[in-house]
N, C-alpha and C. Protein backbone atom coordinates (compact mmCIF):
# COMPACT_ATOMS: atom_id res chain seq x y z
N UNK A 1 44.44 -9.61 2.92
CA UNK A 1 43.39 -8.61 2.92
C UNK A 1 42.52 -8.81 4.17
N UNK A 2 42.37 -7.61 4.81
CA UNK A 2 41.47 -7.47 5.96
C UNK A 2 40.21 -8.20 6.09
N UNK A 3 39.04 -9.09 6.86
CA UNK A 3 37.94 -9.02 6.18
C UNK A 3 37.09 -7.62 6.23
N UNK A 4 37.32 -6.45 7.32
CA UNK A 4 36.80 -5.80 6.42
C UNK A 4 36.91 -4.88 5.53
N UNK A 5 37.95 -5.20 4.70
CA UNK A 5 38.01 -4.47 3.75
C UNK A 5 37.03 -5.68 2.68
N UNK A 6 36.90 -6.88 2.53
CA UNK A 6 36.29 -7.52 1.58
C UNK A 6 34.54 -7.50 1.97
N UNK A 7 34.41 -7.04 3.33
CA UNK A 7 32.55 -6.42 3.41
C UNK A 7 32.49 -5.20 3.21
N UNK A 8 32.96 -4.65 2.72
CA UNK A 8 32.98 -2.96 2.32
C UNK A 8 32.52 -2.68 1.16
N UNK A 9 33.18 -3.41 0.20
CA UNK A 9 32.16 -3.60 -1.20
C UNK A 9 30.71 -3.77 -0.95
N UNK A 10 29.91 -4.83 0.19
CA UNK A 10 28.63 -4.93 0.57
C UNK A 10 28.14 -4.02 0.79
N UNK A 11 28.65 -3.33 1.75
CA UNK A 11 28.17 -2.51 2.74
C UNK A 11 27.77 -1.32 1.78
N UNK A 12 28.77 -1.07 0.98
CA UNK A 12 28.76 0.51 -0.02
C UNK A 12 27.39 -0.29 -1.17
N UNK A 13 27.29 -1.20 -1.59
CA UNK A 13 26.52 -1.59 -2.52
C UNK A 13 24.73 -1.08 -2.29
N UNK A 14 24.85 -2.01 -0.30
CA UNK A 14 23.51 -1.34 0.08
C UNK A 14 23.22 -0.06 0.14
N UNK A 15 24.36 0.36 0.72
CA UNK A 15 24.28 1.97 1.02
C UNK A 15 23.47 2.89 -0.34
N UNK A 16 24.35 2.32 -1.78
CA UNK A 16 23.89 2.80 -2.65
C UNK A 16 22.59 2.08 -3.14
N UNK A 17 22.05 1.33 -2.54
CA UNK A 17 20.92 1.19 -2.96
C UNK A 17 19.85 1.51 -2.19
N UNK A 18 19.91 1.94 -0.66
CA UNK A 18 19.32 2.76 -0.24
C UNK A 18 19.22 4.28 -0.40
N UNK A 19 20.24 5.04 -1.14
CA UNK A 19 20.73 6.39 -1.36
C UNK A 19 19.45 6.94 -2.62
N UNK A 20 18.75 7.71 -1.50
CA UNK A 20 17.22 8.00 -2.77
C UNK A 20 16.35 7.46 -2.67
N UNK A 21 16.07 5.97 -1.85
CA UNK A 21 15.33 5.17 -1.95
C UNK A 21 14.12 5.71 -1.01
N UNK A 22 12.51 4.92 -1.43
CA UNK A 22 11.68 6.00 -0.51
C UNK A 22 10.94 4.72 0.31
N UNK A 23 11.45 3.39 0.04
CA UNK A 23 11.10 2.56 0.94
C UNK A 23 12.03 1.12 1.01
N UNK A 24 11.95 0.44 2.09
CA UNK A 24 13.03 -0.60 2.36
C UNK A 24 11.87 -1.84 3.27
N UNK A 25 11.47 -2.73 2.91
CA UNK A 25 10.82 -3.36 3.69
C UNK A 25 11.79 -5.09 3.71
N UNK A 26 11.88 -5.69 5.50
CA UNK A 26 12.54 -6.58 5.16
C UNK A 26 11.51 -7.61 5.48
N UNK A 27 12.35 -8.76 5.03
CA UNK A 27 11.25 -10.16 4.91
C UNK A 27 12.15 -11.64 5.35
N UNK A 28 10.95 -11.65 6.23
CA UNK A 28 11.80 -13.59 6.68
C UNK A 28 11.55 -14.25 5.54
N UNK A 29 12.61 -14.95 5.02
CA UNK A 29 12.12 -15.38 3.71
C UNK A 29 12.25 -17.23 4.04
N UNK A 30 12.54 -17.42 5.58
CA UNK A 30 11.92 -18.53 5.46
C UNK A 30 11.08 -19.62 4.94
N UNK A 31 11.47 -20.47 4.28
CA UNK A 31 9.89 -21.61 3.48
C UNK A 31 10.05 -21.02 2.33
N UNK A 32 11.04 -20.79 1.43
CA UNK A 32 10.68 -20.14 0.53
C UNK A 32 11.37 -21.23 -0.51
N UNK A 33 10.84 -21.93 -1.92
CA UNK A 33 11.28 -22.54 -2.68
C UNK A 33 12.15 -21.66 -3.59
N UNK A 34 12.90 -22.00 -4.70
CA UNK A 34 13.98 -22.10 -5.27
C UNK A 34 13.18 -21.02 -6.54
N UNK A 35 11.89 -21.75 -6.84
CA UNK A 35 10.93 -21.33 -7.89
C UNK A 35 10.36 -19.90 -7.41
N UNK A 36 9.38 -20.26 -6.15
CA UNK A 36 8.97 -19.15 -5.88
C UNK A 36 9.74 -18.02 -5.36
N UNK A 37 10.96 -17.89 -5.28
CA UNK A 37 11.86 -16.29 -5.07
C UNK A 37 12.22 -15.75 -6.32
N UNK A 38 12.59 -17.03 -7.61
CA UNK A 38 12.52 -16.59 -8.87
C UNK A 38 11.48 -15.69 -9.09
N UNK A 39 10.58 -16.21 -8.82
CA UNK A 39 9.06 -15.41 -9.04
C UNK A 39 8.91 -13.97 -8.35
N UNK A 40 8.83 -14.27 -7.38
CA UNK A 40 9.20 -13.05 -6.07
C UNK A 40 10.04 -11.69 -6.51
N UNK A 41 11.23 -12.60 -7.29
CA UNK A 41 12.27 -11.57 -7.72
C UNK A 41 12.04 -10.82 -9.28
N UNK A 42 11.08 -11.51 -10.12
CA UNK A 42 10.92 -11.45 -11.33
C UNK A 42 9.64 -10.19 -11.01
N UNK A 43 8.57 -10.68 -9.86
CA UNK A 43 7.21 -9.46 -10.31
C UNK A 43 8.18 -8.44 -9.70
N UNK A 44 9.54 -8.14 -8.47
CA UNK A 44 9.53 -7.35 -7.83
C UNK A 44 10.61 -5.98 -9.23
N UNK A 45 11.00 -6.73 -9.79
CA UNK A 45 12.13 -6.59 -11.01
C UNK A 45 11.27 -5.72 -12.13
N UNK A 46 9.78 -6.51 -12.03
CA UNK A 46 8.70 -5.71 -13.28
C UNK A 46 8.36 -4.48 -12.73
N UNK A 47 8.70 -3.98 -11.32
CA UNK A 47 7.83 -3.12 -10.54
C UNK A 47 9.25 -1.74 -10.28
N UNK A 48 10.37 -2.02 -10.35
CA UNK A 48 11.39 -1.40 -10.00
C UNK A 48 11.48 -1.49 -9.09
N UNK A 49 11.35 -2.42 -7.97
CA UNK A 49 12.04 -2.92 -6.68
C UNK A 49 13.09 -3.90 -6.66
N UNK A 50 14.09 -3.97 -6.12
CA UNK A 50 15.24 -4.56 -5.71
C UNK A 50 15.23 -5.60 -4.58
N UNK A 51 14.93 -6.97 -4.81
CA UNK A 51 14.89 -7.85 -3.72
C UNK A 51 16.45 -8.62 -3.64
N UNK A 52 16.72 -8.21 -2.93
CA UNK A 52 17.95 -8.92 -2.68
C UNK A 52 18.23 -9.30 -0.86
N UNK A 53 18.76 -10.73 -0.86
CA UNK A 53 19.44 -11.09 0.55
C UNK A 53 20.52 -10.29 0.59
N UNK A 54 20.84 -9.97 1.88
CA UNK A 54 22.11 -9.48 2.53
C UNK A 54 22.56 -10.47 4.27
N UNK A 55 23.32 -9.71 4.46
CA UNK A 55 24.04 -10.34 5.46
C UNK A 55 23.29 -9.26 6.70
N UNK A 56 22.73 -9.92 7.67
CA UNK A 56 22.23 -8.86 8.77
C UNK A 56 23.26 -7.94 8.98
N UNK A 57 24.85 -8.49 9.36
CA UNK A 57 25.35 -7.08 9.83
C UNK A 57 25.70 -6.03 8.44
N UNK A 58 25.87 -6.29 7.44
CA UNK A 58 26.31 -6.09 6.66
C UNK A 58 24.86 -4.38 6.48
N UNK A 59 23.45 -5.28 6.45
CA UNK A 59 22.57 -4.27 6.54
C UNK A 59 22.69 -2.93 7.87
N UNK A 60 23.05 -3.35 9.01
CA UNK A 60 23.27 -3.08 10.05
C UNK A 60 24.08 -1.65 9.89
N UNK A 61 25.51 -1.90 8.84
CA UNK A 61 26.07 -1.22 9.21
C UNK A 61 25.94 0.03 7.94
N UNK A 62 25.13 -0.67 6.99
CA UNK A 62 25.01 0.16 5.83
C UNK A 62 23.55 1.20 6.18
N UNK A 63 23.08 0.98 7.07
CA UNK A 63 21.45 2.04 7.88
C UNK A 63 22.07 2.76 8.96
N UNK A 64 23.43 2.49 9.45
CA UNK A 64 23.58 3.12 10.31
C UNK A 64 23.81 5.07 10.38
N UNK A 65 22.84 5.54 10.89
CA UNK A 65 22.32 7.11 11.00
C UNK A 65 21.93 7.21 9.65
N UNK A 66 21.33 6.32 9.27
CA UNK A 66 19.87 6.52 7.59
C UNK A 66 18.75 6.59 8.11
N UNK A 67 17.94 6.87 7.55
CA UNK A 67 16.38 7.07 7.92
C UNK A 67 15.72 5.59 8.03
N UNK A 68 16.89 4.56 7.68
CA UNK A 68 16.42 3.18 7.52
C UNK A 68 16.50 2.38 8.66
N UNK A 69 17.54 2.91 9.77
CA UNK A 69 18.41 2.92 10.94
C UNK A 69 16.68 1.87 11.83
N UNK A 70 15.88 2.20 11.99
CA UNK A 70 14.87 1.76 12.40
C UNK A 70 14.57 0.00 12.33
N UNK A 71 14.90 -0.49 11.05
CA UNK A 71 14.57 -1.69 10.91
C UNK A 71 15.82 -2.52 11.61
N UNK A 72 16.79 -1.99 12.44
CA UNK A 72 17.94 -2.83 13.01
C UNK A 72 17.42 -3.83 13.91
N UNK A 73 16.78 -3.77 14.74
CA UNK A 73 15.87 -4.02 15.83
C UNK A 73 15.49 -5.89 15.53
N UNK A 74 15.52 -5.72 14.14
CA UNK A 74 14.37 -6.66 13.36
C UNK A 74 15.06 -7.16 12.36
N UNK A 75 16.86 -7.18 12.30
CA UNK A 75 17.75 -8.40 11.60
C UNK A 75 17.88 -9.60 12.83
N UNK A 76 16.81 -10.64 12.66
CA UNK A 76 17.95 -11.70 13.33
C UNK A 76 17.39 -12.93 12.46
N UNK A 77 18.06 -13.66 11.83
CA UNK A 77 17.59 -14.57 11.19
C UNK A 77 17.70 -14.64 9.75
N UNK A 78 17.02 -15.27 8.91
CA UNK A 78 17.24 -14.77 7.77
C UNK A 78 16.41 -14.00 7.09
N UNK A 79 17.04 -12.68 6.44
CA UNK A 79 16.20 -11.83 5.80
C UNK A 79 16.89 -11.65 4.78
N UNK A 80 15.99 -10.95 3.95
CA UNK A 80 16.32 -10.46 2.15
C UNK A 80 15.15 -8.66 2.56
N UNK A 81 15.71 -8.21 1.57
CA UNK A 81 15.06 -6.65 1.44
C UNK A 81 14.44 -6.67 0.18
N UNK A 82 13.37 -6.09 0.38
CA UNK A 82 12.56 -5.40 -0.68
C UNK A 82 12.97 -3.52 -1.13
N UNK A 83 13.43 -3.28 -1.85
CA UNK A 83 13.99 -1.88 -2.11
C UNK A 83 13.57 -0.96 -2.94
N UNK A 84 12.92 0.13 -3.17
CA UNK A 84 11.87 1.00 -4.05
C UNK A 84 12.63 2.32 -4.16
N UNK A 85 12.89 2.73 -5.03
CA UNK A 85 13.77 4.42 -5.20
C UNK A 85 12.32 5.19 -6.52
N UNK A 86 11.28 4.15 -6.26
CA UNK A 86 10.05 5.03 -7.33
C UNK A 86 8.83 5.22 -6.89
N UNK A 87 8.36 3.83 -6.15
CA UNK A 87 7.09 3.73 -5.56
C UNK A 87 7.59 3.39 -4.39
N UNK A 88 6.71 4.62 -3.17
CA UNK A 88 7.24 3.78 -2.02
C UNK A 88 6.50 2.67 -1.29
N UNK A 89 5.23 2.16 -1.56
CA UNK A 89 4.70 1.29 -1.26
C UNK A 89 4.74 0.18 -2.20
N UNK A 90 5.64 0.16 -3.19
CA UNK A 90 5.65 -1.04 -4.22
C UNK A 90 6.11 -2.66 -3.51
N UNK A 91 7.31 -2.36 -2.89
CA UNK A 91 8.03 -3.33 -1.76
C UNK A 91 7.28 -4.13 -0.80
N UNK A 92 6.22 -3.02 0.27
CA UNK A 92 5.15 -3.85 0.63
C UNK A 92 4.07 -4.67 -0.08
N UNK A 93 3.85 -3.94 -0.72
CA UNK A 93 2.16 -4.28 -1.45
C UNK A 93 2.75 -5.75 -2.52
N UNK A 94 3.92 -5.46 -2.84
CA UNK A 94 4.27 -6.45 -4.05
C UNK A 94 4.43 -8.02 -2.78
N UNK A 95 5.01 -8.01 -1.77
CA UNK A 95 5.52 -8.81 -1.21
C UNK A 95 4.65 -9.71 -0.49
N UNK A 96 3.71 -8.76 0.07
CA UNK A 96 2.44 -8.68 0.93
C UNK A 96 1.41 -10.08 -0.22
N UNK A 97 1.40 -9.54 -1.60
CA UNK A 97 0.29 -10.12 -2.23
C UNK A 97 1.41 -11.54 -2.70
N UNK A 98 2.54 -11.86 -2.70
CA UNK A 98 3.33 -12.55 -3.10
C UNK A 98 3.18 -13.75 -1.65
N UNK A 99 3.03 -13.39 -0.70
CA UNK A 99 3.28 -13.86 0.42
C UNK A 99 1.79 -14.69 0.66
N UNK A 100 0.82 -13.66 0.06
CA UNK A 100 -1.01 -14.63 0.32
C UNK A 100 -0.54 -15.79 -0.54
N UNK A 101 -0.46 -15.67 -2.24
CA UNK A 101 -0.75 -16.39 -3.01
C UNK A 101 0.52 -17.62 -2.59
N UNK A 102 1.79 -17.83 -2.26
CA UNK A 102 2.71 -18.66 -2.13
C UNK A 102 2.52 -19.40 -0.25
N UNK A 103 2.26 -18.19 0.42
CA UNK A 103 1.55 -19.18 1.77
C UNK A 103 3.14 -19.28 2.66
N UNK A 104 4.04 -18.46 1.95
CA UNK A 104 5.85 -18.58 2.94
C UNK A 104 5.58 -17.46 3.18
N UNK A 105 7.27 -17.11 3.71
CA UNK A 105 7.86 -15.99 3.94
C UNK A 105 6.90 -15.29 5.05
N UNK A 106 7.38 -13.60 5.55
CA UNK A 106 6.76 -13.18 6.44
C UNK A 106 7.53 -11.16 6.39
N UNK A 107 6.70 -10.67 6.51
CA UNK A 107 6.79 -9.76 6.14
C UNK A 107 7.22 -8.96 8.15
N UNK A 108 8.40 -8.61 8.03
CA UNK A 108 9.03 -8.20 9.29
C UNK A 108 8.56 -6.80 9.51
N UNK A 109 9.25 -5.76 8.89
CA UNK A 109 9.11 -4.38 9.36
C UNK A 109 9.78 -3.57 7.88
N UNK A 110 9.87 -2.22 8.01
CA UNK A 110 10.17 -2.04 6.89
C UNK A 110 10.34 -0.39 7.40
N UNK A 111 10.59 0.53 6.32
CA UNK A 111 10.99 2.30 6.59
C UNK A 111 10.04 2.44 4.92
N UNK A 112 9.41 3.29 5.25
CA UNK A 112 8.26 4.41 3.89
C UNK A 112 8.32 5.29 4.44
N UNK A 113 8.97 6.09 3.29
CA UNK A 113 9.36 7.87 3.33
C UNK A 113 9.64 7.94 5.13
N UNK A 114 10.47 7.95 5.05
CA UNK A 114 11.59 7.80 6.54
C UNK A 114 10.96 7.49 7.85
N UNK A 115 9.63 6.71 7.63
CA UNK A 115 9.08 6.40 8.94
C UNK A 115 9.02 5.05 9.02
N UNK A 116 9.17 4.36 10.10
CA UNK A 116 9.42 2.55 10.39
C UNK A 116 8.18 2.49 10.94
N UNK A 117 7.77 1.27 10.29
CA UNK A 117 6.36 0.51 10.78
C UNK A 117 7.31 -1.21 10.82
N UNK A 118 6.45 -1.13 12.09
CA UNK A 118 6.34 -2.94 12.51
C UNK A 118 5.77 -3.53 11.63
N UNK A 119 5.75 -4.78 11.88
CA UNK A 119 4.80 -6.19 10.66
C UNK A 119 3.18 -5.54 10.30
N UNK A 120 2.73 -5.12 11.54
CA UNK A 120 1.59 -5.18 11.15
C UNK A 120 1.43 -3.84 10.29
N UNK A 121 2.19 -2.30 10.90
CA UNK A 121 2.23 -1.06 9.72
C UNK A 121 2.31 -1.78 8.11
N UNK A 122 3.64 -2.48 8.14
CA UNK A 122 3.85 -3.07 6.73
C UNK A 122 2.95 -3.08 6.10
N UNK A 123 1.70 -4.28 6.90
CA UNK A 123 1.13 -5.10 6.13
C UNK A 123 -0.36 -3.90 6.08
N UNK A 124 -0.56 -2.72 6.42
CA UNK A 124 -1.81 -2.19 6.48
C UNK A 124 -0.61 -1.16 4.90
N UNK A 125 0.44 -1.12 4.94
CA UNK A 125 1.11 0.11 3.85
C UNK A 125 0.83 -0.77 2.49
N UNK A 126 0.72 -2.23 2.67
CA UNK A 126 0.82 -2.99 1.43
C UNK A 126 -0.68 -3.27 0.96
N UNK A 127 -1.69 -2.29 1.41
CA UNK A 127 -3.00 -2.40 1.04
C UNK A 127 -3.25 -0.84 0.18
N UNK A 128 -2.42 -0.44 0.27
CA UNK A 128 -2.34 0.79 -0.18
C UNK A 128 -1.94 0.99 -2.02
N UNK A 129 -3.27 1.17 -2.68
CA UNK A 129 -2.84 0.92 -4.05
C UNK A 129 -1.76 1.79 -4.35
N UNK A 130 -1.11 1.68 -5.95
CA UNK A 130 0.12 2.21 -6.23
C UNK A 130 -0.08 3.96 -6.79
N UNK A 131 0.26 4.29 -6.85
CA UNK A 131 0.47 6.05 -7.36
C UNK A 131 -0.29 6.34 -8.79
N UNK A 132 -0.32 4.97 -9.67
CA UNK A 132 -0.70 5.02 -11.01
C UNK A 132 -2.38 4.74 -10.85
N UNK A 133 -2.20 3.71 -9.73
CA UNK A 133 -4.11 3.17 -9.71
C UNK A 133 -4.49 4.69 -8.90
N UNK A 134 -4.12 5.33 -7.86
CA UNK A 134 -4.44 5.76 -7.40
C UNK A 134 -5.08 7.39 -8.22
N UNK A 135 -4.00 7.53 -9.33
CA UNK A 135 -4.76 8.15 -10.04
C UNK A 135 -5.92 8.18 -10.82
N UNK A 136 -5.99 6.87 -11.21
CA UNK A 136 -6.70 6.30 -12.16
C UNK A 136 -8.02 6.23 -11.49
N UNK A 137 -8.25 6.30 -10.11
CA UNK A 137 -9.47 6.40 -9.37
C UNK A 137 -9.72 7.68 -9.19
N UNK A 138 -9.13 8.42 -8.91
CA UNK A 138 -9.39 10.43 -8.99
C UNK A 138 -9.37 10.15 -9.89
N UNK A 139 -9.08 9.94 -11.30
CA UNK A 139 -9.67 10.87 -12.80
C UNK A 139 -10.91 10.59 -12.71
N UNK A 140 -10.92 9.26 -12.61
CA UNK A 140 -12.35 8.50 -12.99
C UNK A 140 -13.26 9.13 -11.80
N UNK A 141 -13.37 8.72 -10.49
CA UNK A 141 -14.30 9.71 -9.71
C UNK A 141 -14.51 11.50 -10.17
N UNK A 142 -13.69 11.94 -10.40
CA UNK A 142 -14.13 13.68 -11.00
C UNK A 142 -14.56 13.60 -12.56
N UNK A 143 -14.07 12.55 -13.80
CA UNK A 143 -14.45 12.66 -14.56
C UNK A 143 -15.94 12.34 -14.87
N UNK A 144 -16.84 11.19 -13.87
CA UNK A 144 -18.19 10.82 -13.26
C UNK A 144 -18.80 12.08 -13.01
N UNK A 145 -18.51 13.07 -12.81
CA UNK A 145 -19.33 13.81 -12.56
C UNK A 145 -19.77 15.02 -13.62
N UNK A 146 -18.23 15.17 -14.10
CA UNK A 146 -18.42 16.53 -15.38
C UNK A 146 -18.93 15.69 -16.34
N UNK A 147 -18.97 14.61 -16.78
CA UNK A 147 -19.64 13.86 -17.81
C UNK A 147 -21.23 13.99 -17.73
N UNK A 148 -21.81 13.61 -16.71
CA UNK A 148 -22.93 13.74 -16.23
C UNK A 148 -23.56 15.29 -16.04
N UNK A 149 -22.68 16.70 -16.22
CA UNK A 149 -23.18 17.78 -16.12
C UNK A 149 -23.18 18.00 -18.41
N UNK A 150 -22.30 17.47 -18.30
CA UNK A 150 -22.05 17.77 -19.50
C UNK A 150 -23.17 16.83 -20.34
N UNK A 151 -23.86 16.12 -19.88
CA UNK A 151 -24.72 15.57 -20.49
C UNK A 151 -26.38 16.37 -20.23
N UNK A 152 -26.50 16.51 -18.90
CA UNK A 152 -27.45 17.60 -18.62
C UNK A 152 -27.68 18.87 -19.12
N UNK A 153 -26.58 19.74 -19.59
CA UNK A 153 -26.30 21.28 -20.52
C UNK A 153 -27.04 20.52 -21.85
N UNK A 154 -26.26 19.41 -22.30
CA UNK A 154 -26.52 18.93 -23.56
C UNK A 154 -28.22 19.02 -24.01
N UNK A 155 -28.66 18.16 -22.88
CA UNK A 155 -30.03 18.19 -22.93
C UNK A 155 -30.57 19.44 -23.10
N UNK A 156 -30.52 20.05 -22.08
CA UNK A 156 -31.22 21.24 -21.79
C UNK A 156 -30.83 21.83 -23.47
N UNK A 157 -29.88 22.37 -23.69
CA UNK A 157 -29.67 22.90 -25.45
C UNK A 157 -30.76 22.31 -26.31
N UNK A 158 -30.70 21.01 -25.90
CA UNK A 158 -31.09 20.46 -27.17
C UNK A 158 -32.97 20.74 -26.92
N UNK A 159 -33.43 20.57 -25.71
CA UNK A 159 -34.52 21.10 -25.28
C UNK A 159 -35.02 22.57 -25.85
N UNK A 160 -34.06 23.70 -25.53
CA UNK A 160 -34.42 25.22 -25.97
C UNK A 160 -34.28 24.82 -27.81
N UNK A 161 -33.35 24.14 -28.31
CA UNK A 161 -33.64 24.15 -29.85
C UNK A 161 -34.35 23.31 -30.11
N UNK A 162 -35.36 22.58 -29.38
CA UNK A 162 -36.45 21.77 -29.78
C UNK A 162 -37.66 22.69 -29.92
N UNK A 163 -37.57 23.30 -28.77
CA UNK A 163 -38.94 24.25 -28.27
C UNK A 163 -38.80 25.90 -28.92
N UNK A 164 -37.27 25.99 -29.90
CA UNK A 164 -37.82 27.18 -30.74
C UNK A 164 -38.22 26.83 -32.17
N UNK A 165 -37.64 25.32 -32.22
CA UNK A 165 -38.30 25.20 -33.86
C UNK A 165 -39.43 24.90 -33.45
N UNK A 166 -40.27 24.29 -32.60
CA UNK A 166 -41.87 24.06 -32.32
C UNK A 166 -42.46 25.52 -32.68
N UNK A 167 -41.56 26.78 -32.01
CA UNK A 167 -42.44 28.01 -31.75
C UNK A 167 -42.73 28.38 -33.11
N UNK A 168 -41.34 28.24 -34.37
CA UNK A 168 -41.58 28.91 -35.66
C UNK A 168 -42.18 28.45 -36.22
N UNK A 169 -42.86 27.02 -35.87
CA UNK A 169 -43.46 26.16 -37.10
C UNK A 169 -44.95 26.47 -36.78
N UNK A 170 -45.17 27.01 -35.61
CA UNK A 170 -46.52 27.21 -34.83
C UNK A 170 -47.06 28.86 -35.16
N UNK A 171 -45.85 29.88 -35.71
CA UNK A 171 -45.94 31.15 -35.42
C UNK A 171 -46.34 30.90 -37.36
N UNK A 172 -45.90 29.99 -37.77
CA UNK A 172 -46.09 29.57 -39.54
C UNK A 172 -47.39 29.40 -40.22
């Protein structure tokens, strides 16, 4: 058997795990213990991201004319991928905060919704809360406000039916 017919299975694996995907961020995973990638791999697993090592060319040839095609530049050494087909900033932001608290690894470059950012894009995309918080701050900022009108009407009502039972008890 050819070898490449036995990297073809790889190659199609990434492919399909980039196919849909809305972000790909890769990572020197240099310094990294045995424990802490368990870990790494376990919050990235709770989040629906896909951390997995590959083989640089293997990535190489599975981006080639993808919107992912960008991060080639930035296989040399050893890397593993962070992979998101739900949130596209989950990959950064998860890796980013994985990377303060453990003090390894290094966050290279990465593709969100088909645009490539360098280390430092990465690391400004992984400050970027997730789609769920992000709602959760619009409800709450617009709901701050109709609460507060809705408490003012309240008053005021309760004011005009204060000041007509005063009038009947006075007209009595």
């Amino acid at each position: 058997m050819a070898k490449v017919e036995l990297k073809q299975p790889i190659v199609d694996e990434i492919k399909a795990q980039l196919d849909g995907a809305k972000s790909m961020v890769v990572v020197d995973y240099r310094g990294i213990s045995v424990a802490d990638v368990t870990e790494l791999r376990k919050q990235c697993r709770e989040a629906g991201v896909v951390y997995k090592v590959y083989k640089n060319t293997m990535v190489k040839r599975a981006v080639e004319g993808t919107e992912f095609e960008g991060v080639v530049k930035d296989l040399e050494g050893t890397n593993a991928f962070a992979i998101s087909k739900e949130d596209a900033t989950a990959p950064a932001r998860i890796v980013a905060n994985f990377i303060k608290k453990a003090k390894c690894c290094e966050l290279k470059s990465g593709v969100v919704e088909g645009t490539y950012y360098d280390a430092a894009g990465i690391a400004t995309i992984a400050t970027i809360p997730s789609r769920d918080e992000l709602i959760a701050k619009f409800m709450g900022s617009i709901q701050s406000p109709v609460a507060n009108f809705a408490r003012v009407i309240k008053q005021i009502a309760e004011q005009k039916d204060g000041g007509a039972a005063e009038s009947e008890a006075a007209t009595e």
